[in-house]
Structure formats: C-alpha cells, structure tokens
N, C-alpha and C. Protein backbone atom coordinates (compact mmCIF):
# COMPACT_ATOMS: atom_id res chain seq x y z
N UNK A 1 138.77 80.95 135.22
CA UNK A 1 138.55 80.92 133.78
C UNK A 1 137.48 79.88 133.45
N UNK A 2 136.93 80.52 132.49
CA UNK A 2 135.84 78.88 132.13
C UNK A 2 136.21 78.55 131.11
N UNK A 3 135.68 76.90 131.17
CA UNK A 3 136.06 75.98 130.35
C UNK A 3 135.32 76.53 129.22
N UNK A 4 135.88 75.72 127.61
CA UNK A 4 134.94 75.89 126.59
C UNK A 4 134.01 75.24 126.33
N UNK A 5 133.61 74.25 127.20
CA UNK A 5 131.67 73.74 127.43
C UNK A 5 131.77 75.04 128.36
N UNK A 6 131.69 75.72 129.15
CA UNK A 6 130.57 76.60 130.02
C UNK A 6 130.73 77.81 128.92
N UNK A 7 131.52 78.32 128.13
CA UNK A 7 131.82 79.25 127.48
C UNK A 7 130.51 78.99 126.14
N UNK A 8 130.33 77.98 125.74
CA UNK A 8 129.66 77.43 125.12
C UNK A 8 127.84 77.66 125.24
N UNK A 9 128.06 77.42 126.39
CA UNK A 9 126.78 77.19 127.38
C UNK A 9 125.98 78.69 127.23
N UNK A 10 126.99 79.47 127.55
CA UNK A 10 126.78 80.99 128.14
C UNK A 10 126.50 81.83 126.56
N UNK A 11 127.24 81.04 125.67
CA UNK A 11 126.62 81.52 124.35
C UNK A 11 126.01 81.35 124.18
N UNK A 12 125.06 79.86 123.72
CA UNK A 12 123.80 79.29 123.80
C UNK A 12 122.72 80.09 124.29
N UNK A 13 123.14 80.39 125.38
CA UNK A 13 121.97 81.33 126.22
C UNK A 13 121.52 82.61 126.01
N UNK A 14 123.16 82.97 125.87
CA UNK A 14 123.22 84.45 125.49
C UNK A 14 122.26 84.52 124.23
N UNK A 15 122.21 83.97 122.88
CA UNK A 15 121.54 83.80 121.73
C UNK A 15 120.05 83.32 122.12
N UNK A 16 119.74 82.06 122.73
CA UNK A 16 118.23 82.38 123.09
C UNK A 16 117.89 83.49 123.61
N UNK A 17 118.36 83.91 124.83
CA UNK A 17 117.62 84.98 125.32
C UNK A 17 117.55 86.53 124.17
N UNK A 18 118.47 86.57 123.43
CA UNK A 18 118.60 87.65 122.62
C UNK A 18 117.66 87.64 121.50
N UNK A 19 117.62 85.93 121.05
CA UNK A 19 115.71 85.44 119.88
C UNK A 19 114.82 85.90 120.79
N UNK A 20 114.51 85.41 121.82
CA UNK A 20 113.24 85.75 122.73
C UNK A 20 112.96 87.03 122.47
N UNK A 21 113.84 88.10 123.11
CA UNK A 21 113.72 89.49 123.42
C UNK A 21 113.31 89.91 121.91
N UNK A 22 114.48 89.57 120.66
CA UNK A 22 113.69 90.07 118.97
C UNK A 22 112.08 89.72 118.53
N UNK A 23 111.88 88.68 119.21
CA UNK A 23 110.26 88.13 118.77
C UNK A 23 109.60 89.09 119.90
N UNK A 24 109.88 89.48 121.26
CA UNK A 24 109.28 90.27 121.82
C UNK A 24 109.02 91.67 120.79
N UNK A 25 110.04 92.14 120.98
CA UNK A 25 110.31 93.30 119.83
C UNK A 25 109.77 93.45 118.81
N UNK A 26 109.45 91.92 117.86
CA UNK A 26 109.08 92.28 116.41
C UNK A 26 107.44 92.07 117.10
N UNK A 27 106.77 91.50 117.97
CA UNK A 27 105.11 91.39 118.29
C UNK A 27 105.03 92.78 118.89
N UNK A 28 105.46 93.37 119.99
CA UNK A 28 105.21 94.79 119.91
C UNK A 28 105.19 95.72 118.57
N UNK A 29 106.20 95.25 117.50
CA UNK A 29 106.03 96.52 116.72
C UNK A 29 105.25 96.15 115.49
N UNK A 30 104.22 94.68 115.99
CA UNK A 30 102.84 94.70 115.15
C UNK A 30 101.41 95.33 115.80
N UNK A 31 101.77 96.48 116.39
CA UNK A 31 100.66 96.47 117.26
C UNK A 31 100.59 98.18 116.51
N UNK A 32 98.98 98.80 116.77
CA UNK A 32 98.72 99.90 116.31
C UNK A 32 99.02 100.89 116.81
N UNK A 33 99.32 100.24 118.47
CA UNK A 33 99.82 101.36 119.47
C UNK A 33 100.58 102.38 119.87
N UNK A 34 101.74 102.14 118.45
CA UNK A 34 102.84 102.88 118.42
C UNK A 34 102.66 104.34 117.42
N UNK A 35 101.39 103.98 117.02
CA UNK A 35 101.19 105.56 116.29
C UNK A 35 100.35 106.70 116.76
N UNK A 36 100.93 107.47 116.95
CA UNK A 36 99.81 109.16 117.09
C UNK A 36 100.10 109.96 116.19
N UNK A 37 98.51 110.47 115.54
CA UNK A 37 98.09 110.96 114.43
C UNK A 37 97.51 112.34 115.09
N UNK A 38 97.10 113.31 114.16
CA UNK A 38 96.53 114.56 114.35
C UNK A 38 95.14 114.36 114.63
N UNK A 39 94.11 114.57 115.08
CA UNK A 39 92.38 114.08 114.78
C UNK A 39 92.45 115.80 113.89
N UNK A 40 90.89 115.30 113.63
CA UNK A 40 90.51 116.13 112.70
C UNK A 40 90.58 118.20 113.15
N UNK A 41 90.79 118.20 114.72
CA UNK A 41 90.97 119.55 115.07
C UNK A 41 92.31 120.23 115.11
N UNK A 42 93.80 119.39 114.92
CA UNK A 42 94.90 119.13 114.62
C UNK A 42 95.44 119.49 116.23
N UNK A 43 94.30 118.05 117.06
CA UNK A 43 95.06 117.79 118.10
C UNK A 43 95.72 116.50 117.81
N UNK A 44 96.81 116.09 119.32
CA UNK A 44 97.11 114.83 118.77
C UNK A 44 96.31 113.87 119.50
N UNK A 45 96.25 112.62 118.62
CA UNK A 45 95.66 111.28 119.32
C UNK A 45 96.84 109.92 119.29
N UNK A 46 96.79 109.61 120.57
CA UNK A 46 97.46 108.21 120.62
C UNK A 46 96.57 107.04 120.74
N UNK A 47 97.33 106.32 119.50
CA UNK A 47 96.49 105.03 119.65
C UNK A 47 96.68 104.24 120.76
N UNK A 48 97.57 104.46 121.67
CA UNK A 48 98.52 103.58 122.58
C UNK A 48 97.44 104.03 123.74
N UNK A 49 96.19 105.27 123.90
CA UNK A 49 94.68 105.44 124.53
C UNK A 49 94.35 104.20 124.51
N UNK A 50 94.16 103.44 122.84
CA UNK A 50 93.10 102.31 123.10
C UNK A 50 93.36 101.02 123.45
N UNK A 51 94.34 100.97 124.10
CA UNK A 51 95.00 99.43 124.67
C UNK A 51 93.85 98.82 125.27
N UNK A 52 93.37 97.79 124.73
CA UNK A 52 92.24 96.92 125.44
C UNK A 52 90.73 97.22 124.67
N UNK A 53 90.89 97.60 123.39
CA UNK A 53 89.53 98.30 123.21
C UNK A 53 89.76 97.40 121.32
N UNK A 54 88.70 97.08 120.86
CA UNK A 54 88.42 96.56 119.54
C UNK A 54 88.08 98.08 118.83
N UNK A 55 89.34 97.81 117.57
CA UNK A 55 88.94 99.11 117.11
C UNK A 55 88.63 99.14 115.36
N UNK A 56 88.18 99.89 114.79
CA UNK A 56 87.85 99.96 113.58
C UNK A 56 88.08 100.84 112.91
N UNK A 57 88.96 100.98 111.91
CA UNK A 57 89.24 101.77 111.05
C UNK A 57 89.21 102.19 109.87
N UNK A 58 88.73 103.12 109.26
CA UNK A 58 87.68 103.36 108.02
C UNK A 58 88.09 104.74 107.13
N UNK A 59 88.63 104.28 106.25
CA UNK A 59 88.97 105.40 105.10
C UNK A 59 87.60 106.04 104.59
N UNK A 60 87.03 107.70 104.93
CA UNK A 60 86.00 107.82 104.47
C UNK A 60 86.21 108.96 103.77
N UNK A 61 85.46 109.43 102.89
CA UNK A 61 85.04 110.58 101.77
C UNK A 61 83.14 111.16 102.21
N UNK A 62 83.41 112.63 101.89
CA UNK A 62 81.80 112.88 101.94
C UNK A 62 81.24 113.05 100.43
N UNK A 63 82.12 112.72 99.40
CA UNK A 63 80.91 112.55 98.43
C UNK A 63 81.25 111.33 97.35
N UNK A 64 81.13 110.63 98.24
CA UNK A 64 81.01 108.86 97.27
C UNK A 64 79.91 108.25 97.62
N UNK A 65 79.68 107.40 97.22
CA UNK A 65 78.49 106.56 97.33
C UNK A 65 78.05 105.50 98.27
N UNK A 66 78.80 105.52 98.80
CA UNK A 66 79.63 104.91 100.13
C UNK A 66 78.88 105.80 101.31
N UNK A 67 79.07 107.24 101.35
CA UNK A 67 79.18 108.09 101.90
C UNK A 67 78.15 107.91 103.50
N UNK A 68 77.12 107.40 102.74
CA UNK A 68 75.96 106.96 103.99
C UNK A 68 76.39 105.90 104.94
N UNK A 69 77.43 105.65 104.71
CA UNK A 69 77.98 104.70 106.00
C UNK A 69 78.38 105.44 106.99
N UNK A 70 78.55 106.24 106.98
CA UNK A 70 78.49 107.37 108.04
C UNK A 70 77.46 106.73 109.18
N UNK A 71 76.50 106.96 108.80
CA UNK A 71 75.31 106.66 109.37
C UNK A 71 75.03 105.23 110.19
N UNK A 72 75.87 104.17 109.75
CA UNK A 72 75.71 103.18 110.25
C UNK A 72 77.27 102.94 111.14
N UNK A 73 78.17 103.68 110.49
CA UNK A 73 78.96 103.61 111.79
C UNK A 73 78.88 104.33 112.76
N UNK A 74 78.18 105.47 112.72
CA UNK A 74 77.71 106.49 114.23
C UNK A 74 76.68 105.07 114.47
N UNK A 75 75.95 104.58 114.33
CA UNK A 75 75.11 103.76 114.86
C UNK A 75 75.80 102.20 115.75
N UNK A 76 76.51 102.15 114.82
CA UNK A 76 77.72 100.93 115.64
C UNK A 76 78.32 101.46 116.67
N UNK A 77 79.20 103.02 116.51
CA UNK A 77 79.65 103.71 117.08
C UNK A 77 79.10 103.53 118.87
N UNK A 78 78.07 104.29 118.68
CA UNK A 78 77.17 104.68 119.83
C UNK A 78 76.62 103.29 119.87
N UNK A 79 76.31 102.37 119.71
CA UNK A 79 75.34 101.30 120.32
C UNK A 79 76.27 100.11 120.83
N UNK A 80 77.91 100.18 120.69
CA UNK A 80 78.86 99.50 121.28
C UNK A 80 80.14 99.84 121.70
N UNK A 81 80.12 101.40 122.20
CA UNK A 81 80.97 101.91 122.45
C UNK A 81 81.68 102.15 123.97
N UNK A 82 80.43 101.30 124.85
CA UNK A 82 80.52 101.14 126.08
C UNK A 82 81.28 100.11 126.28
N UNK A 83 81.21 99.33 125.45
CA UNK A 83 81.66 97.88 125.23
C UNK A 83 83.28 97.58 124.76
N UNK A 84 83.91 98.99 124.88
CA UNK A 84 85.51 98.50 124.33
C UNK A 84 85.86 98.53 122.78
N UNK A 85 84.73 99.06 122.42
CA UNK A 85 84.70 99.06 120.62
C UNK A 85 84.89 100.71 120.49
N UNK A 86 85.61 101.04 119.60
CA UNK A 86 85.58 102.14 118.94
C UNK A 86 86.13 102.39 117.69
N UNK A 87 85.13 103.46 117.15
CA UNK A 87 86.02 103.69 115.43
C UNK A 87 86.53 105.04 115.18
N UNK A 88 87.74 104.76 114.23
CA UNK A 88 88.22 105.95 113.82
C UNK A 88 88.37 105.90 112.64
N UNK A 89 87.60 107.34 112.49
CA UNK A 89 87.60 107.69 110.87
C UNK A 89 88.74 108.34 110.48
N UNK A 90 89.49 107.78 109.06
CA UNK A 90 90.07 108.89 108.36
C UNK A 90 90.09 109.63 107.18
N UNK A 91 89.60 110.19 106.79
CA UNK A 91 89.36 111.08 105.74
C UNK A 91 90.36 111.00 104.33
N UNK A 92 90.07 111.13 103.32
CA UNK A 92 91.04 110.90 102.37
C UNK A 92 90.56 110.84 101.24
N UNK A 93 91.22 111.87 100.22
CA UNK A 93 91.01 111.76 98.73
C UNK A 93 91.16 111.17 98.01
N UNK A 94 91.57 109.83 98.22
CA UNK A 94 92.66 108.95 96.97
C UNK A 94 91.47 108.56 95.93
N UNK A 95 90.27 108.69 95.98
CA UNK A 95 89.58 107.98 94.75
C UNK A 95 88.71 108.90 94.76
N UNK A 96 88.67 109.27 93.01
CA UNK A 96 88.27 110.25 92.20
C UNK A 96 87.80 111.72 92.70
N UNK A 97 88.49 112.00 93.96
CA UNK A 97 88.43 113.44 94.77
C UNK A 97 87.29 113.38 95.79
N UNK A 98 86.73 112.07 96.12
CA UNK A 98 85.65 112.29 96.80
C UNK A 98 85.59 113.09 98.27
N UNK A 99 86.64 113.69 98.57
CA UNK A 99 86.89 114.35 99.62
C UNK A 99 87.77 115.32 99.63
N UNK A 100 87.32 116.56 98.83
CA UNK A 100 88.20 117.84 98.37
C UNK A 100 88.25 118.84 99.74
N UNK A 101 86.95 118.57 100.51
CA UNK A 101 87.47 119.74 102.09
C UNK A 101 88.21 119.63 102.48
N UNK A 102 88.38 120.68 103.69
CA UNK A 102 89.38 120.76 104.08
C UNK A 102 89.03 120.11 105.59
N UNK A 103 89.79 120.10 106.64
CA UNK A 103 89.45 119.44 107.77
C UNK A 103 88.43 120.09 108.43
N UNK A 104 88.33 121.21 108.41
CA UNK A 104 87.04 122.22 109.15
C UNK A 104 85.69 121.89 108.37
N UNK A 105 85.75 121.84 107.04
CA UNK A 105 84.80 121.35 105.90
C UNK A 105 84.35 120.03 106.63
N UNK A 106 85.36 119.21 106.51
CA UNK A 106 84.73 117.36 106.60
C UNK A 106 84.14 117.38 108.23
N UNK A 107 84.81 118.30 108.75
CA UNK A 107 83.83 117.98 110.77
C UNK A 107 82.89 118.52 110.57
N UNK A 108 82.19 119.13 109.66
CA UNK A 108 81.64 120.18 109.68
C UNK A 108 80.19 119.50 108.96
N UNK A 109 80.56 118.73 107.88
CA UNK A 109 79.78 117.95 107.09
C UNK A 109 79.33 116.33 107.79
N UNK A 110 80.01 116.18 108.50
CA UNK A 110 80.22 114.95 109.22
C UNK A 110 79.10 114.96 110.48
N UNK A 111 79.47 115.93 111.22
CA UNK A 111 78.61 116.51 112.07
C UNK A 111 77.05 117.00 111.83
N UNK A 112 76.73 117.74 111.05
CA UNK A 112 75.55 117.93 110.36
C UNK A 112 74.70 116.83 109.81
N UNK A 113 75.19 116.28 108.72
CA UNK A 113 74.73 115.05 107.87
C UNK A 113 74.50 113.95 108.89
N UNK A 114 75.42 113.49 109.51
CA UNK A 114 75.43 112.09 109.94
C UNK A 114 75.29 112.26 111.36
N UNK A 115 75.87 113.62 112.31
CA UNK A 115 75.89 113.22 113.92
C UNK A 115 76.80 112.50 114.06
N UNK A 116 78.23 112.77 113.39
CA UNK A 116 79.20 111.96 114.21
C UNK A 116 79.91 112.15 115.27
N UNK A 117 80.00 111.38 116.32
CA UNK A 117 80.57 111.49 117.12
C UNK A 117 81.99 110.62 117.39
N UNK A 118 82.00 110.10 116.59
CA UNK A 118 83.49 109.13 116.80
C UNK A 118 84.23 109.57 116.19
N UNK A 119 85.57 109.17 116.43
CA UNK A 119 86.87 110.36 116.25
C UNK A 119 87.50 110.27 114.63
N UNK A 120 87.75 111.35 114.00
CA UNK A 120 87.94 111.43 112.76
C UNK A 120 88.90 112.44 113.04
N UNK A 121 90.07 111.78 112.15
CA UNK A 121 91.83 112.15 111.89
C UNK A 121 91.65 113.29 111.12
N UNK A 122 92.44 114.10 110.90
CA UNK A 122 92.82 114.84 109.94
C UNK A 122 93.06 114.14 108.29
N UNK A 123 92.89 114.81 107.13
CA UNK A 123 92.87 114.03 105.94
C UNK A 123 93.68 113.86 105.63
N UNK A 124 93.95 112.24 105.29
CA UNK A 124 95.30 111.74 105.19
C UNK A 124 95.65 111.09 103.58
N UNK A 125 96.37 110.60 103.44
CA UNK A 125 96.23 109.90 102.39
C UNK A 125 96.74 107.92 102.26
N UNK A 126 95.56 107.26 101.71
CA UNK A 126 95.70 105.87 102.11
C UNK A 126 96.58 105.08 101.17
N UNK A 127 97.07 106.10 100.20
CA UNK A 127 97.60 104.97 98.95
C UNK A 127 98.30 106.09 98.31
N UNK A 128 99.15 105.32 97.78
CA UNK A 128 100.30 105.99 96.53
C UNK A 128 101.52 105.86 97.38
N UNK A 129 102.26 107.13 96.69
CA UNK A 129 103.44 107.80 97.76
C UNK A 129 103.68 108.93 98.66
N UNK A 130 102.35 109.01 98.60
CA UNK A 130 102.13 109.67 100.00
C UNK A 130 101.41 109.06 101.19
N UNK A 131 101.66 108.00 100.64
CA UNK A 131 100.32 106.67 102.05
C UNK A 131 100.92 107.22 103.30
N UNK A 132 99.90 107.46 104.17
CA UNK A 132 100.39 108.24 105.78
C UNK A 132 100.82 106.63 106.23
N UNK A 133 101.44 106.72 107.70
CA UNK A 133 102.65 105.27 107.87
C UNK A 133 101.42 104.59 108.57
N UNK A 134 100.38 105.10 109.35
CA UNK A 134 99.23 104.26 109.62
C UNK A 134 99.01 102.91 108.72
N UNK A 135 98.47 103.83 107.65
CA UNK A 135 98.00 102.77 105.98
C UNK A 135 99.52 101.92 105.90
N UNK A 136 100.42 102.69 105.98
CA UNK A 136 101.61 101.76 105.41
C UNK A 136 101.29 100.36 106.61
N UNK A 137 101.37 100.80 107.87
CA UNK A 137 100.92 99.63 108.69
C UNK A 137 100.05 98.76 108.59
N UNK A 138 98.63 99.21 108.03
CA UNK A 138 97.63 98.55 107.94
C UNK A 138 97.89 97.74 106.65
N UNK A 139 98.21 98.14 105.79
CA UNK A 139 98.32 97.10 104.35
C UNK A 139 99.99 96.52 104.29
N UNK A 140 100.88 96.93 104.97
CA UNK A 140 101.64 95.89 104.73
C UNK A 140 102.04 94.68 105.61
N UNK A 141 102.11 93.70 105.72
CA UNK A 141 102.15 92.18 106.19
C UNK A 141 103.66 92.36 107.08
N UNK A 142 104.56 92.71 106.65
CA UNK A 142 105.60 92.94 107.31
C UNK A 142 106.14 94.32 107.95
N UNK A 143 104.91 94.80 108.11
CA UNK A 143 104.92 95.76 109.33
C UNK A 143 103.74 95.56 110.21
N UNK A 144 102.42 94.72 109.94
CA UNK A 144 101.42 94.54 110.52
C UNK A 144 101.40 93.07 110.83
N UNK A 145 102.18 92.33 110.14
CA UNK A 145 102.50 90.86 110.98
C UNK A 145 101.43 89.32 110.75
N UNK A 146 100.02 90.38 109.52
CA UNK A 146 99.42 89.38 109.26
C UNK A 146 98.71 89.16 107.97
N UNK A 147 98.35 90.27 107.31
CA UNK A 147 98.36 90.24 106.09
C UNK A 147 98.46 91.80 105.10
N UNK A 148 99.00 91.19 103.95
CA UNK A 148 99.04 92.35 103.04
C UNK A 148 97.80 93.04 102.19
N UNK A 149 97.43 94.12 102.05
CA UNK A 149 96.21 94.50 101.14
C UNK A 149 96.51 96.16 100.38
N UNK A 150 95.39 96.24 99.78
CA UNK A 150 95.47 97.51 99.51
C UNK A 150 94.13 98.08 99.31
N UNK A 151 94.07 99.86 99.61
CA UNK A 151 92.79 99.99 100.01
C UNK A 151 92.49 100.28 98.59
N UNK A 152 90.76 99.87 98.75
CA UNK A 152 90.35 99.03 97.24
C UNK A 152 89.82 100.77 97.14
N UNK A 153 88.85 100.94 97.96
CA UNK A 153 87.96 102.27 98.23
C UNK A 153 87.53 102.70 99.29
N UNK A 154 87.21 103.86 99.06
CA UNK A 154 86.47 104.82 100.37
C UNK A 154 85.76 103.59 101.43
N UNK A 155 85.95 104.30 102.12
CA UNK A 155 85.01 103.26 103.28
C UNK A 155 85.46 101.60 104.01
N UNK A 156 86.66 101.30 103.55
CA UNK A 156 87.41 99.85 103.51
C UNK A 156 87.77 99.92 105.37
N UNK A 157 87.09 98.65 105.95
CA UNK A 157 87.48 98.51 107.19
C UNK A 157 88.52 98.08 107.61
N UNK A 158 89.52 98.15 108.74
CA UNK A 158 90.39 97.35 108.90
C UNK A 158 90.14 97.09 110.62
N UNK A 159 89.90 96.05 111.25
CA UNK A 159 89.65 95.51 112.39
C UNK A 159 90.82 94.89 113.10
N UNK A 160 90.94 95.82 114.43
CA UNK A 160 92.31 95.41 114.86
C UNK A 160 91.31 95.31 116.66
N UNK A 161 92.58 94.40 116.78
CA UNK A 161 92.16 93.38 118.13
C UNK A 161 92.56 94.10 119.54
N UNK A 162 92.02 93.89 120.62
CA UNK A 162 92.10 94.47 121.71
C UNK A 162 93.76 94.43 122.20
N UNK A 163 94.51 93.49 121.51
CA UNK A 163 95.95 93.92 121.61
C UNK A 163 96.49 94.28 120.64
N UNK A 164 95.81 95.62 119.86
CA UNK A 164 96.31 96.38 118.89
C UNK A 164 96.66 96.01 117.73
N UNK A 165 96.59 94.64 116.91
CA UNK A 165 97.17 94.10 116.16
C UNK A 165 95.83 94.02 115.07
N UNK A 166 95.81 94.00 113.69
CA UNK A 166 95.32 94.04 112.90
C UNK A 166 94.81 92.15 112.84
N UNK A 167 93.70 91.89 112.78
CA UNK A 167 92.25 90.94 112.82
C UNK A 167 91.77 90.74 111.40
N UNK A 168 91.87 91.52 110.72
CA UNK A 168 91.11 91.35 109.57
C UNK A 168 90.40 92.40 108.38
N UNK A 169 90.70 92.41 107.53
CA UNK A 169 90.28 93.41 106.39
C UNK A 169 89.11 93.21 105.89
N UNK A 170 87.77 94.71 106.19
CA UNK A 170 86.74 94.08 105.60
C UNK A 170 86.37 95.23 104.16
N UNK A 171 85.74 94.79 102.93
CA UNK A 171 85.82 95.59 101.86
C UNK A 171 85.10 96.91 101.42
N UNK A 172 85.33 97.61 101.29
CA UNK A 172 84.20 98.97 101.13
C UNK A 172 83.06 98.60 101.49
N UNK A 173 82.15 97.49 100.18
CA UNK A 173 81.11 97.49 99.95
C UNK A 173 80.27 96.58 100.74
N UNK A 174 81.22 96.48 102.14
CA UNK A 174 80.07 95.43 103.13
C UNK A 174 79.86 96.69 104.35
N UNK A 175 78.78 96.34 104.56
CA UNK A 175 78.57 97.30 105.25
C UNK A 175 78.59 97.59 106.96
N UNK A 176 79.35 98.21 107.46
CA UNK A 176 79.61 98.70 108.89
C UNK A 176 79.05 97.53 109.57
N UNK A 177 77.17 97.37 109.69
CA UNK A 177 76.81 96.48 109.96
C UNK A 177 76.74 95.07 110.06
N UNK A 178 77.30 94.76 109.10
CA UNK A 178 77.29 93.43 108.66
C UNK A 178 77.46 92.40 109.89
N UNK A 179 77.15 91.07 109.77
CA UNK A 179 76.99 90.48 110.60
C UNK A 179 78.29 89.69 111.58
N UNK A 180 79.37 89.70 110.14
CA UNK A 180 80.68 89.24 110.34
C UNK A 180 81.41 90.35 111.42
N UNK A 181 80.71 91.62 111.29
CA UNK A 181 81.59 92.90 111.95
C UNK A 181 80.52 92.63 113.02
N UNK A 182 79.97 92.65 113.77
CA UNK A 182 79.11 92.91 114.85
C UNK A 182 79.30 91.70 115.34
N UNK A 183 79.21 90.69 115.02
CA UNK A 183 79.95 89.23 115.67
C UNK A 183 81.22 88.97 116.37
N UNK A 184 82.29 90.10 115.75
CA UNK A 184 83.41 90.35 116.03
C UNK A 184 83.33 91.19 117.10
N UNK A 185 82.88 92.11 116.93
CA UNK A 185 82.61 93.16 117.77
C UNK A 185 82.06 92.35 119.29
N UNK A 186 80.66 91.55 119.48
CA UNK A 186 80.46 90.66 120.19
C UNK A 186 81.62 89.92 120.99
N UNK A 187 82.61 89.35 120.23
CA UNK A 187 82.96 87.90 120.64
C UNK A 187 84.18 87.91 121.65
C-alpha cells in the first residue's frame, strides 16, 4: 500500500503530466494543419501538405479594385515558391458581390487575366454566419492562439508560419509586395 506522501506524489505528477499533454494539445490545435478544404476544382486539399512551408492566405474577388493583386501575387507566387512559400487563394463574396461566379467562372477568369497558378479554394465565405471554419480560425484568437481580427476586405492577407500557426495579419490595401511581406517571406 502507499503511504499518503507517495499517493500525493503520484498525484502531483499525474496533474503535471496531464498540463503538459493539454498545452501540447491546445499548440497543435493552433496550427492550420488541421483543415482540408475543397480547391477550386472540388478536389480536396490538406493543409497538413504544407508542414514546413510559409504560407499566405488571401480572400480574393474578380471585380474589386483590389482585383489586380492577382498579378502581384502570381508574381510572389512564382518568384518564391521554390523557397517554401506558398499562397492560397480563396474566393468570396462578402463585400458588395465582388465575386458573383461560380467556381468554373473564377478559374477561368483567374487563369486568363492574371496566369494564376497558385492554388485557389472553392468560394467560400469569410464573414457573417456563414464564415467557412478556416476564417473562423484565422480571425479568432482563441482558436488561432494569437490574435483576433476581422476581414476588413477583399484581398486581406493572413501569414502563417512554417509551423502552421498564424504570424500576422496584413490589410487589403498593402500590397502582396510590400516590403514587410517579402522580408517575411525572406527571413
């Protein structure tokens, strides 16, 4: 029989090791890795592919004003994609309809216009009550583990780190290029 110091002891332990394992648990389930989405041909994609890779993620529309970022993220796309960087587009109507196609429409327009080649989801939706659980991940703090936001507009980056975890929110109106994103991308 054990005494009630070793009984003691064995609780103690029992309870650290059981915190350890929950903080294991809650840092895995800040990571992006746990979601697969449709891409835009309504195959599936796992994010749990890009383990080790800086990734970028971008609510886009083909008729906002915005729209020409297309152009500079196929250019980011392709000029650092060797490098562990990749972006995924997702498509989405939430502001003022700028994206009424349908998924055959937006590859279709995407492809033509811009030459995209980086992977674009099926059209989802980033806000309201229909936010797909991606967005719910990306803007809320206590499912993403670091901060809360909401997507302002079309085109809003969200930069998540080679261990899947969300890095940093950048705003519509800076552009793909920017120096803060390509530094990151770099570092």
């Amino acid at each position: 029989m054990l005494n009630i110091k070793s009984k003691i002891i064995l609780l103690i332990f029992f309870l650290v090791n059981c915190n350890l394992f929950s903080q294991e648990k809650i840092k895995m389930d800040n990571s992006i890795y746990k979601f697969k989405v449709k891409d835009i041909s309504g195959n599936l994609f796992d994010f749990s592919t890009l383990k080790g890779k800086k990734i970028m993620i971008v609510n886009t529309a083909s008729n906002c004003g915005l729209t020409n970022q297309y152009e500079k993220l196929e250019f980011l796309y392709k000029k650092y994609s060797s490098n562990n960087f990749i972006i995924v587009g997702f498509p989405a109507n939430n502001f003022l309809s700028q994206e009424p196609g349908s998924n055959e429409e937006i590859a279709i327009f995407c492809k033509k216009n811009y030459g995209v080649t980086f992977p674009i989801m099926s059209k989802i939706s980033v806000k309201g009550n229909d936010m797909h659980p991606i967005y719910e991940f990306l803007t809320n703090k206590d499912l993403n583990g670091v901060i809360n936001s909401s997507v302002k507009w079309n085109f809003q980056k969200y930069l998540i780190n080679p261990n899947g975890e969300l890095y940093l929110v950048i705003s519509p109106w800076i552009s793909p290029d920017d120096n803060k994103i390509v530094n990151w991308i770099n570092s």
